[in-house]
C-alpha atoms as a PDB file:
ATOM      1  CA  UNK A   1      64.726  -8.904  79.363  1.00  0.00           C
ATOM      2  CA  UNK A   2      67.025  -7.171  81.676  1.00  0.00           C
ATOM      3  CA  UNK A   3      70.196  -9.447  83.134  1.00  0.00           C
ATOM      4  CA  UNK A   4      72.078  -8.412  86.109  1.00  0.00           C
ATOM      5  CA  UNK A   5      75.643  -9.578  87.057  1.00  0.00           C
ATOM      6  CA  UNK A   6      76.675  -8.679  90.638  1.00  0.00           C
ATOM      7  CA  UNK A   7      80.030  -9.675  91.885  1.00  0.00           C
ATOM      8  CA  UNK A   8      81.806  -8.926  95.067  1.00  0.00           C
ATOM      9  CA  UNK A   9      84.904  -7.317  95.351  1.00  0.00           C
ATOM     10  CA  UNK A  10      88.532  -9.123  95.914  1.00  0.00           C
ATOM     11  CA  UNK A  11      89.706 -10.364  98.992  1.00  0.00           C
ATOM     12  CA  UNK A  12      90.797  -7.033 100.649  1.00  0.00           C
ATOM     13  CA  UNK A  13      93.531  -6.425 102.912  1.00  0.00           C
ATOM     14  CA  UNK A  14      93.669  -6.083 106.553  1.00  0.00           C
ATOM     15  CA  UNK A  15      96.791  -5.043 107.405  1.00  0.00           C
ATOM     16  CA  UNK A  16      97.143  -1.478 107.274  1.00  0.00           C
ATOM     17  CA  UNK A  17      94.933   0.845 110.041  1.00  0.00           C
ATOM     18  CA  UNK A  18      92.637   2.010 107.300  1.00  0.00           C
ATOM     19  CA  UNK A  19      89.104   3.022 107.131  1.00  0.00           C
ATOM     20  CA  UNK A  20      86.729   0.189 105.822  1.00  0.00           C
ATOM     21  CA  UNK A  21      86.003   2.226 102.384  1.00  0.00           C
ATOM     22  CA  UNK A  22      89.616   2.694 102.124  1.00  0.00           C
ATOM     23  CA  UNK A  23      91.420  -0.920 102.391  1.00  0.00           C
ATOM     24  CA  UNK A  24      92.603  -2.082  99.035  1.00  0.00           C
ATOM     25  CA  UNK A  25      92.699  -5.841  97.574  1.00  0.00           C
ATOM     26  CA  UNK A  26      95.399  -8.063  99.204  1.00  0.00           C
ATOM     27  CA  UNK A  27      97.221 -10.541  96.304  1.00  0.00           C
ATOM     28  CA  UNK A  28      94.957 -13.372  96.648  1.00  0.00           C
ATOM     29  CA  UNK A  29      91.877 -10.867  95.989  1.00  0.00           C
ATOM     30  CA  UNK A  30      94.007  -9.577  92.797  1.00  0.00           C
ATOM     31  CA  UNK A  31      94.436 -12.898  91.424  1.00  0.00           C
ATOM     32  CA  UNK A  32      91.137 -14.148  92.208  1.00  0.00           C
ATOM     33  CA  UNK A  33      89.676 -11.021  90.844  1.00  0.00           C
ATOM     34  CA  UNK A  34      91.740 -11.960  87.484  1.00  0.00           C
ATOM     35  CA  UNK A  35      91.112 -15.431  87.447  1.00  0.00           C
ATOM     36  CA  UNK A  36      86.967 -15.152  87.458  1.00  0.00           C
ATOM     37  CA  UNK A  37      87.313 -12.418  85.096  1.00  0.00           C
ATOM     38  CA  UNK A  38      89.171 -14.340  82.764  1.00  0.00           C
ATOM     39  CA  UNK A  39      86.881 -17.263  83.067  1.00  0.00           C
ATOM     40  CA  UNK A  40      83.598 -15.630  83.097  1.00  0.00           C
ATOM     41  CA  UNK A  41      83.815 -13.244  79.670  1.00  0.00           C
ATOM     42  CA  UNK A  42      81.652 -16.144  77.879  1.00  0.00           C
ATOM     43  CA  UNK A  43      78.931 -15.734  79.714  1.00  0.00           C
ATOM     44  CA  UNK A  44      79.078 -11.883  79.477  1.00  0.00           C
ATOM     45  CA  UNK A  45      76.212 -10.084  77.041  1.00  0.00           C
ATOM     46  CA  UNK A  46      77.967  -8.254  73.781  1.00  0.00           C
ATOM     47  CA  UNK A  47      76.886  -4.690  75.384  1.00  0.00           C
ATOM     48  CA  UNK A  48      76.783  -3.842  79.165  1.00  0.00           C
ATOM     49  CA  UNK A  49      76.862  -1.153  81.847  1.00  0.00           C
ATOM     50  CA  UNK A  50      79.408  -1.304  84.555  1.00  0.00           C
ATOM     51  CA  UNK A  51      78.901   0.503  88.178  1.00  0.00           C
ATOM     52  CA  UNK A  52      80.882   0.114  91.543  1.00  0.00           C
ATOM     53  CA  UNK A  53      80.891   1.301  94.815  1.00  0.00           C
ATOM     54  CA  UNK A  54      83.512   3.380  95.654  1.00  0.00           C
ATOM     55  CA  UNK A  55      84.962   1.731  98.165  1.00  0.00           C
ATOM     56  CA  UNK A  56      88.990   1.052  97.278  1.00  0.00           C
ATOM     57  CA  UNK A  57      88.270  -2.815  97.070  1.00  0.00           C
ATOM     58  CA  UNK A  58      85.534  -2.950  94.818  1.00  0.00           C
ATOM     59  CA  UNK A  59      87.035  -0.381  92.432  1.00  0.00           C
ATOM     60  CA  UNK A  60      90.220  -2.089  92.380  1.00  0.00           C
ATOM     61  CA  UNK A  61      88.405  -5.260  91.344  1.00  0.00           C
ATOM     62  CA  UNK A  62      85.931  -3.149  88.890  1.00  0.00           C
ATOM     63  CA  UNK A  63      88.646  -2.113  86.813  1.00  0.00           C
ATOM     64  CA  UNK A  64      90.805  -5.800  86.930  1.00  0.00           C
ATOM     65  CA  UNK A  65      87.495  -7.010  85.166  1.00  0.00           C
ATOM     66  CA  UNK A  66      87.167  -3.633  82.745  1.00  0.00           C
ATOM     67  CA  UNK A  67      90.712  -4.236  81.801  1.00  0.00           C
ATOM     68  CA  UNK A  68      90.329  -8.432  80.784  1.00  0.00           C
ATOM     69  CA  UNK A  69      87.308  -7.141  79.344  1.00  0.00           C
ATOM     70  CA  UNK A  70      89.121  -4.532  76.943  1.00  0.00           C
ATOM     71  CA  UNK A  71      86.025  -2.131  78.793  1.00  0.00           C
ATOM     72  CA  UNK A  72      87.528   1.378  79.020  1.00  0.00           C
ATOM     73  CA  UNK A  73      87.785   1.847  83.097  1.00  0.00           C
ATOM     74  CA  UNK A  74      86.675   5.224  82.449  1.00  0.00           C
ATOM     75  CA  UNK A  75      83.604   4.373  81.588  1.00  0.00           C
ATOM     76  CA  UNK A  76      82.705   2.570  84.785  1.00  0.00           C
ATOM     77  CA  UNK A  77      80.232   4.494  86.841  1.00  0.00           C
ATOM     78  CA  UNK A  78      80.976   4.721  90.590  1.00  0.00           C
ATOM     79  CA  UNK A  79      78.517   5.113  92.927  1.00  0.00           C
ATOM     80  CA  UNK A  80      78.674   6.109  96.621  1.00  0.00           C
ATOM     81  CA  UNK A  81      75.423   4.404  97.292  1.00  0.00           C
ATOM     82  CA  UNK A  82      76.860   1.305  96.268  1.00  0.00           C
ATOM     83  CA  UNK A  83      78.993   1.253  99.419  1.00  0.00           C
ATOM     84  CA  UNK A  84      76.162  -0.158 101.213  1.00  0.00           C
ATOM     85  CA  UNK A  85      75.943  -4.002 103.053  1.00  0.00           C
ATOM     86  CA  UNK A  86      72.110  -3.645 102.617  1.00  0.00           C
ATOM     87  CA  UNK A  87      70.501  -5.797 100.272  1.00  0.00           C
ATOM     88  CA  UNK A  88      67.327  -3.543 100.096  1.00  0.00           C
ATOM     89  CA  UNK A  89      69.308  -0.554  99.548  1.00  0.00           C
ATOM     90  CA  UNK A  90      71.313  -2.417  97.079  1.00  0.00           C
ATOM     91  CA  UNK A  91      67.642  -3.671  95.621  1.00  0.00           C
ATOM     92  CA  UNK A  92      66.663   0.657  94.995  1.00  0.00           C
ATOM     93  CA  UNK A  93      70.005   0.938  93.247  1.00  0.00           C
ATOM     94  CA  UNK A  94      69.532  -1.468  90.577  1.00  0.00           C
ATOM     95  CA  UNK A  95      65.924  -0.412  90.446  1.00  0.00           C
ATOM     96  CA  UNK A  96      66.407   2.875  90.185  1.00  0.00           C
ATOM     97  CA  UNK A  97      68.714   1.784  86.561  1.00  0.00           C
ATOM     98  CA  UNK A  98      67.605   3.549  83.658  1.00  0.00           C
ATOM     99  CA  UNK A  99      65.897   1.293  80.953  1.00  0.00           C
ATOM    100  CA  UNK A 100      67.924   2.016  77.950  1.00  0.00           C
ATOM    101  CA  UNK A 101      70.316  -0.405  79.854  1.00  0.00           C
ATOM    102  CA  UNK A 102      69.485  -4.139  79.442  1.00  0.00           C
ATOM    103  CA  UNK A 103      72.499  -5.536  81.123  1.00  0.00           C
ATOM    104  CA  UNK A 104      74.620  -4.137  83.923  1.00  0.00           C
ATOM    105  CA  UNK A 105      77.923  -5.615  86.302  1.00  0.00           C
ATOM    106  CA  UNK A 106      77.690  -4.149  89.367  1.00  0.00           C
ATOM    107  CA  UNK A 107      80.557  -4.563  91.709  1.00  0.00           C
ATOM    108  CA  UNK A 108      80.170  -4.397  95.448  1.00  0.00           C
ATOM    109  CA  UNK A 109      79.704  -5.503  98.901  1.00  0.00           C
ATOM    110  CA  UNK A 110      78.233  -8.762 101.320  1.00  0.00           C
ATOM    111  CA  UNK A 111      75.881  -9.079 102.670  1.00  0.00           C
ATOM    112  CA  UNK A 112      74.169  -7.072 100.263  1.00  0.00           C
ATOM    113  CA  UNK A 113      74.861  -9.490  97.709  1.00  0.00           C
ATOM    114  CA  UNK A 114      74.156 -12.628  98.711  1.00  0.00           C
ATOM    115  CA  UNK A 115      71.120 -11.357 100.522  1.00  0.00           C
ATOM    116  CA  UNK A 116      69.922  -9.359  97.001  1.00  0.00           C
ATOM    117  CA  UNK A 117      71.101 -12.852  94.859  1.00  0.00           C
ATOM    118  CA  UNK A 118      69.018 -15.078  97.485  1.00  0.00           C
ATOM    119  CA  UNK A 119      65.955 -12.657  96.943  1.00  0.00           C
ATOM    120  CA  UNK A 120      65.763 -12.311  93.339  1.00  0.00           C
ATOM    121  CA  UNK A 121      67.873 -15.703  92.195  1.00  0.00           C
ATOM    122  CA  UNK A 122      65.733 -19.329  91.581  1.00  0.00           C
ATOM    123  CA  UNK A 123      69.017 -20.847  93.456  1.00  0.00           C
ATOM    124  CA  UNK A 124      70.030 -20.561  96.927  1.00  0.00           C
ATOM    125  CA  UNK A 125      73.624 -19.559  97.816  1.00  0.00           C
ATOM    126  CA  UNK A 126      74.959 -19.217 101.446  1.00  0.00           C
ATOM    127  CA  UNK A 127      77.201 -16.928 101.019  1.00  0.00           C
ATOM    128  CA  UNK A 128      79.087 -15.257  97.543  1.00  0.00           C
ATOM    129  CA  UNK A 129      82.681 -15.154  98.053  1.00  0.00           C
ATOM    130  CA  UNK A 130      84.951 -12.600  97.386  1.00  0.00           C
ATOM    131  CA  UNK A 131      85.368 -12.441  93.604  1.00  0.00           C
ATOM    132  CA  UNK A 132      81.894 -14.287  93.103  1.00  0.00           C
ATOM    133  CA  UNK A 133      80.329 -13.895  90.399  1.00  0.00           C
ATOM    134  CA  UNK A 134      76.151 -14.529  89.940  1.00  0.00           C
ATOM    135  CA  UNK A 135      74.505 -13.937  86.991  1.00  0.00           C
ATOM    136  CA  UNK A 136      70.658 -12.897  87.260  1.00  0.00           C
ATOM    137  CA  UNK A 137      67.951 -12.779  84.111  1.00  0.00           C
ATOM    138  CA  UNK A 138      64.797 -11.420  84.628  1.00  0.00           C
ATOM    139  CA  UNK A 139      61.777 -11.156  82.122  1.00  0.00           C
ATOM    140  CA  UNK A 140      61.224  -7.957  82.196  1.00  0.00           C
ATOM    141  CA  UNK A 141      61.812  -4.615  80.217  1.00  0.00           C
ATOM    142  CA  UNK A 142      61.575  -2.253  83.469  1.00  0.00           C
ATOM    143  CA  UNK A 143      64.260  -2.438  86.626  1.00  0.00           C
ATOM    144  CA  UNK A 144      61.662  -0.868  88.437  1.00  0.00           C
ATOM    145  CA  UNK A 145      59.131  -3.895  88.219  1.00  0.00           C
ATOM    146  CA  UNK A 146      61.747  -6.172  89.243  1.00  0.00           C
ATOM    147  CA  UNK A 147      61.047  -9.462  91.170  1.00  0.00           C
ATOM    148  CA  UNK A 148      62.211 -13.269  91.237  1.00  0.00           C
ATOM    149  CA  UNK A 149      64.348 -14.279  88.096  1.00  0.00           C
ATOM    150  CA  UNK A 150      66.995 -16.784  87.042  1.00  0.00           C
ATOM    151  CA  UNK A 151      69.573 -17.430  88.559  1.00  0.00           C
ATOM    152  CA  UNK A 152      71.932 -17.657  85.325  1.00  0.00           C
ATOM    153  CA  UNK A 153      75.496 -18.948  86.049  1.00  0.00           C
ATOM    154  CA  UNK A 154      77.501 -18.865  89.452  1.00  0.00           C
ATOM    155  CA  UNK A 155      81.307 -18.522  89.592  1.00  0.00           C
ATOM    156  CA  UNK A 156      83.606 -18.754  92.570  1.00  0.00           C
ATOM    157  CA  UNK A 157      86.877 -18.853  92.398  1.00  0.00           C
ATOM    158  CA  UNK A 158      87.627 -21.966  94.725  1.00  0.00           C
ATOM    159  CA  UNK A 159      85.652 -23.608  92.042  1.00  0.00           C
ATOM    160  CA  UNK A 160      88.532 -22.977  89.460  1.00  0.00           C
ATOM    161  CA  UNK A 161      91.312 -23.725  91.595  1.00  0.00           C
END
């Protein structure tokens, strides 16, 4: 059984003239980033792997969930390739995970997440919000083989407001 958790990164900021991989949460992606953290540590396995893209957004919001977690941030693995908006890129990541790891978080970026979710999920979702978190389960003992699981538990954070 392998289980996947992707969530997007924080609401980021727009206000400084910054490259895209460079702009940082704003305060409502902070708080939402805390808030769906907080909430979503029972349906977390006891042991998992953590990767991010690199981008300043999704690291930010990587280590706001390592900290409630009590996961040391310096264990996180950060990934260039996870910078990507391309769910079938984003599909030879996670693939490409080796099998000693049953369960990984992977932080990163729309529309490669909703697009990767709606592929390999049992439950349609229009769009994963900033801070959304979607838990996948798939019967299967190899990343490679992956294909269609279970869409395990959904968590937005306009749903705990």
């Amino acid at each position: 059984m392998k289980n996947l958790i992707l969530i997007r990164h924080g609401k980021s900021s727009w206000t400084a003239p910054l490259k895209d991989i460079d702009r940082p949460l704003d305060i409502r992606g902070i708080n939402d980033a805390h808030l769906i953290a907080e909430k979503c540590q029972k349906y977390l396995p006891k042991t998992f792997l953590i990767w991010s893209s690199t981008a300043s957004r999704a690291s930010e919001t990587a280590m706001i969930f390592a900290q409630n977690f009590s996961y040391p941030v310096e264990n996180i693995i950060f990934k260039n390739d996870l910078y990507t908006f391309d769910e079938k890129e984003l599909e030879n990541i996670v693939k490409s995970c080796n099998n000693d790891y049953d369960n990984v978080i992977l932080f990163g970026h729309n529309e490669a997440i909703t697009n990767f979710v709606n592929k390999f999920g049992d439950v349609f979702i229009e769009n994963v919000p900033t801070s959304g978190f979607v838990s996948l389960k798939f019967d299967t003992n190899d990343w490679e083989l992956l294909k269609k699981g279970k869409t395990h538990k959904t968590l937005f954070p306009k749903e705990l407001k």
